[in-house]
N, C-alpha and C. Protein backbone atom coordinates (compact mmCIF):
# COMPACT_ATOMS: atom_id res chain seq x y z
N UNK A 1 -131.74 59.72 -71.00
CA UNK A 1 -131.87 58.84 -72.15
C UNK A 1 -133.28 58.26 -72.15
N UNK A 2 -133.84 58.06 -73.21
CA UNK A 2 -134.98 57.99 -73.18
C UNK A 2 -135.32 56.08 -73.72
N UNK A 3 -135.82 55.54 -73.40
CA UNK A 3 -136.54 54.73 -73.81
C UNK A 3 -136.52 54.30 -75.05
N UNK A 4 -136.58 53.10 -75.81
CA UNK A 4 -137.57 52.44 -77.03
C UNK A 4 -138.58 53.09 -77.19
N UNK A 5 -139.47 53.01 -75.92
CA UNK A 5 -141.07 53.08 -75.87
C UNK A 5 -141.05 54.66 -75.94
N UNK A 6 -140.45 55.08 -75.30
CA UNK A 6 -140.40 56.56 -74.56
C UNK A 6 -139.91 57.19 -76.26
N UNK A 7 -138.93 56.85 -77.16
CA UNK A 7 -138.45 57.27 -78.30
C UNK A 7 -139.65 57.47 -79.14
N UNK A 8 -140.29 56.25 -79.50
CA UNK A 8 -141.16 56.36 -80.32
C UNK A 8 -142.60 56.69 -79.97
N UNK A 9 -142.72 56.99 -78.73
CA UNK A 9 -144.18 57.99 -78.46
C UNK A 9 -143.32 59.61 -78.67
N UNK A 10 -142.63 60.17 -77.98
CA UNK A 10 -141.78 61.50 -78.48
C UNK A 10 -141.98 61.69 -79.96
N UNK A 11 -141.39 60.82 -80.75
CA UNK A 11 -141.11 60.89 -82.22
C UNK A 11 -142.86 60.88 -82.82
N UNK A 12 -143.99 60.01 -82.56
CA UNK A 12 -144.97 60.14 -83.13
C UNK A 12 -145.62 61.29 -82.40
N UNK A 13 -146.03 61.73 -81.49
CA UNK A 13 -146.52 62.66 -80.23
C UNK A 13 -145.68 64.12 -80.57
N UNK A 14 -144.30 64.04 -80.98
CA UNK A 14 -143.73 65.85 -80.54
C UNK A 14 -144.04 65.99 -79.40
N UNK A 15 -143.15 67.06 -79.09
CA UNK A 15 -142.79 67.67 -77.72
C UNK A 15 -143.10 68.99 -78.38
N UNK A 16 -144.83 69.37 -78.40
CA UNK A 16 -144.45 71.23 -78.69
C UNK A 16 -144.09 71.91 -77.59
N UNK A 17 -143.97 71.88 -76.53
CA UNK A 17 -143.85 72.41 -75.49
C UNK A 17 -142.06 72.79 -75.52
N UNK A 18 -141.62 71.86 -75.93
CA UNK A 18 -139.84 71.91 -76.46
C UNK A 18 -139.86 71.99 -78.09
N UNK A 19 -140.79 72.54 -79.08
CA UNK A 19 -140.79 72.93 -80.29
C UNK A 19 -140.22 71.76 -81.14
N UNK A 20 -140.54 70.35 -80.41
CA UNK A 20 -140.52 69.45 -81.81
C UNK A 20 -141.77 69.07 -81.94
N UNK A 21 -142.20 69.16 -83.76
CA UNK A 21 -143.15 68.85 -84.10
C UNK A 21 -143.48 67.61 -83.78
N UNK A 22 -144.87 67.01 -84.30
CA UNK A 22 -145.17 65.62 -84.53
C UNK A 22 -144.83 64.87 -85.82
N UNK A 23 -143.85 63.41 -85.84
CA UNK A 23 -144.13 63.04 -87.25
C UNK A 23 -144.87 61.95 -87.35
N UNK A 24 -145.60 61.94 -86.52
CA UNK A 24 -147.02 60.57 -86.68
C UNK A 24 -147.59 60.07 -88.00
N UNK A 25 -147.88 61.96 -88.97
CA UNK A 25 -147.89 61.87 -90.13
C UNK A 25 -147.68 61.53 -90.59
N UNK A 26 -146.19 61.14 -90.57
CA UNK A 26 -145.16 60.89 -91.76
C UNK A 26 -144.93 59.19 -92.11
N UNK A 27 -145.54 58.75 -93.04
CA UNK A 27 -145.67 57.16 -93.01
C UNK A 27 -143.64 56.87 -93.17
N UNK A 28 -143.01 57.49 -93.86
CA UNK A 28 -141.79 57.38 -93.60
C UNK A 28 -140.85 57.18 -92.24
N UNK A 29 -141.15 58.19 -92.12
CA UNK A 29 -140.83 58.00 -90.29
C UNK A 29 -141.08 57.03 -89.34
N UNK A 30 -142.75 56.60 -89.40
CA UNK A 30 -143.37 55.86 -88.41
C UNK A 30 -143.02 54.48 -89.10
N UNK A 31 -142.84 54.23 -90.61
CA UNK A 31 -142.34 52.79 -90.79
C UNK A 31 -140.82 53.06 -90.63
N UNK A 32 -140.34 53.79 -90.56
CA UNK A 32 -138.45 53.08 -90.06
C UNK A 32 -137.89 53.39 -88.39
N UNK A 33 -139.22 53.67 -87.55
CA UNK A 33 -138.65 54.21 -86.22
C UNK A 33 -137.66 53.07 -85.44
N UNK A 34 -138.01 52.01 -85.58
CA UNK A 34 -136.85 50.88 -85.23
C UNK A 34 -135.55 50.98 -85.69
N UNK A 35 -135.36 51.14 -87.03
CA UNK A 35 -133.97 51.82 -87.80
C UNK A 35 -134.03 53.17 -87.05
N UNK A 36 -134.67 54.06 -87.25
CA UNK A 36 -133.80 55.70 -86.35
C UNK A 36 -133.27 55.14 -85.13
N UNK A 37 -134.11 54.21 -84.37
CA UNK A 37 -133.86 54.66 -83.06
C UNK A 37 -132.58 53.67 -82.86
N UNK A 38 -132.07 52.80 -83.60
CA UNK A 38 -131.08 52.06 -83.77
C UNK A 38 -129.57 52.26 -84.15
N UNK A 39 -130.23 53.77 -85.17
CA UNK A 39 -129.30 54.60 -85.78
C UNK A 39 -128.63 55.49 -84.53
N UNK A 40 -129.47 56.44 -83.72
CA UNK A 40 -129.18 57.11 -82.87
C UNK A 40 -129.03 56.65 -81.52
N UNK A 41 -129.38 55.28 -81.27
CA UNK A 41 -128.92 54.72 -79.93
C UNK A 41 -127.37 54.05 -80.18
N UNK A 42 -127.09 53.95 -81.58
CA UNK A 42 -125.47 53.41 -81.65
C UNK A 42 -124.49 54.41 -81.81
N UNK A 43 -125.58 55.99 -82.37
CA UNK A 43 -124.18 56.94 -82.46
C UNK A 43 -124.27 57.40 -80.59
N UNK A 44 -125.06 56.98 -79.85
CA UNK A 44 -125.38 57.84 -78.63
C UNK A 44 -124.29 56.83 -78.00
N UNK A 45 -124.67 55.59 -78.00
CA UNK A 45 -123.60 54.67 -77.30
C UNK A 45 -121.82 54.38 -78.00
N UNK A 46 -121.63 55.24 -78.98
CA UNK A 46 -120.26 55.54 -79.36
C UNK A 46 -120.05 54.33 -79.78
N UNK A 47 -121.23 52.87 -80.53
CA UNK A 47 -121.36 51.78 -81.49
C UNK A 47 -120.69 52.22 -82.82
N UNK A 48 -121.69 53.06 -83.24
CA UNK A 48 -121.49 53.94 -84.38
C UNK A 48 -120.75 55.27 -84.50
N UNK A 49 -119.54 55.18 -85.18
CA UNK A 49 -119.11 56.70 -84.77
C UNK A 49 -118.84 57.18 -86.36
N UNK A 50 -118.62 56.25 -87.62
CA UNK A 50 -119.55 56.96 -88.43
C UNK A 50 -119.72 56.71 -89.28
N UNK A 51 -120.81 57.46 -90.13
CA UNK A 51 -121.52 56.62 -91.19
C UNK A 51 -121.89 57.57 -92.16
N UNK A 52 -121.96 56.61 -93.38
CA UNK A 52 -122.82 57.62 -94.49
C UNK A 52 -124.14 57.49 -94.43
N UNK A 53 -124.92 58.19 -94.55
CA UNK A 53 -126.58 58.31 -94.11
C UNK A 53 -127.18 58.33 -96.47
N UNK A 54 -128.11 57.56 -96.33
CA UNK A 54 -128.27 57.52 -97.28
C UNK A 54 -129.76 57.73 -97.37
N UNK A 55 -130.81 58.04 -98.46
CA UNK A 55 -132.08 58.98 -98.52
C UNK A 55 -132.61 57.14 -99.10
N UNK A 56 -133.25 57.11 -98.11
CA UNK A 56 -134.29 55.81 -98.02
C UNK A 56 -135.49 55.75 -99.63
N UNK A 57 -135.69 54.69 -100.65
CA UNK A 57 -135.77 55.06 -101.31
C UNK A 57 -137.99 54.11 -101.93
């Protein structure tokens, strides 16, 4: 399990070496990484088991 810190250097950085891109780019991404990583640390800790995902607007 990875980190806060460790999440959001992965997520801006990519892992090409394990074929995920970088989304550093992506001003979408890099402004809601507190929401992803909130999203996926509650479905990881079985918080969240489920949800409707809705297209950020």
């Amino acid at each position: 399990m990875l980190t806060k810190d460790e999440f959001k250097t992965t997520v801006i950085n990519g892992r090409l070496e394990k074929g995920m891109v970088s989304f550093g780019g992506s001003p979408m991404v890099v402004d809601n990484l507190d929401n992803l990583y909130a999203y996926l640390k509650g479905r990881s800790d079985g918080a969240i088991t489920r949800s409707k995902v809705e297209e950020l607007k």
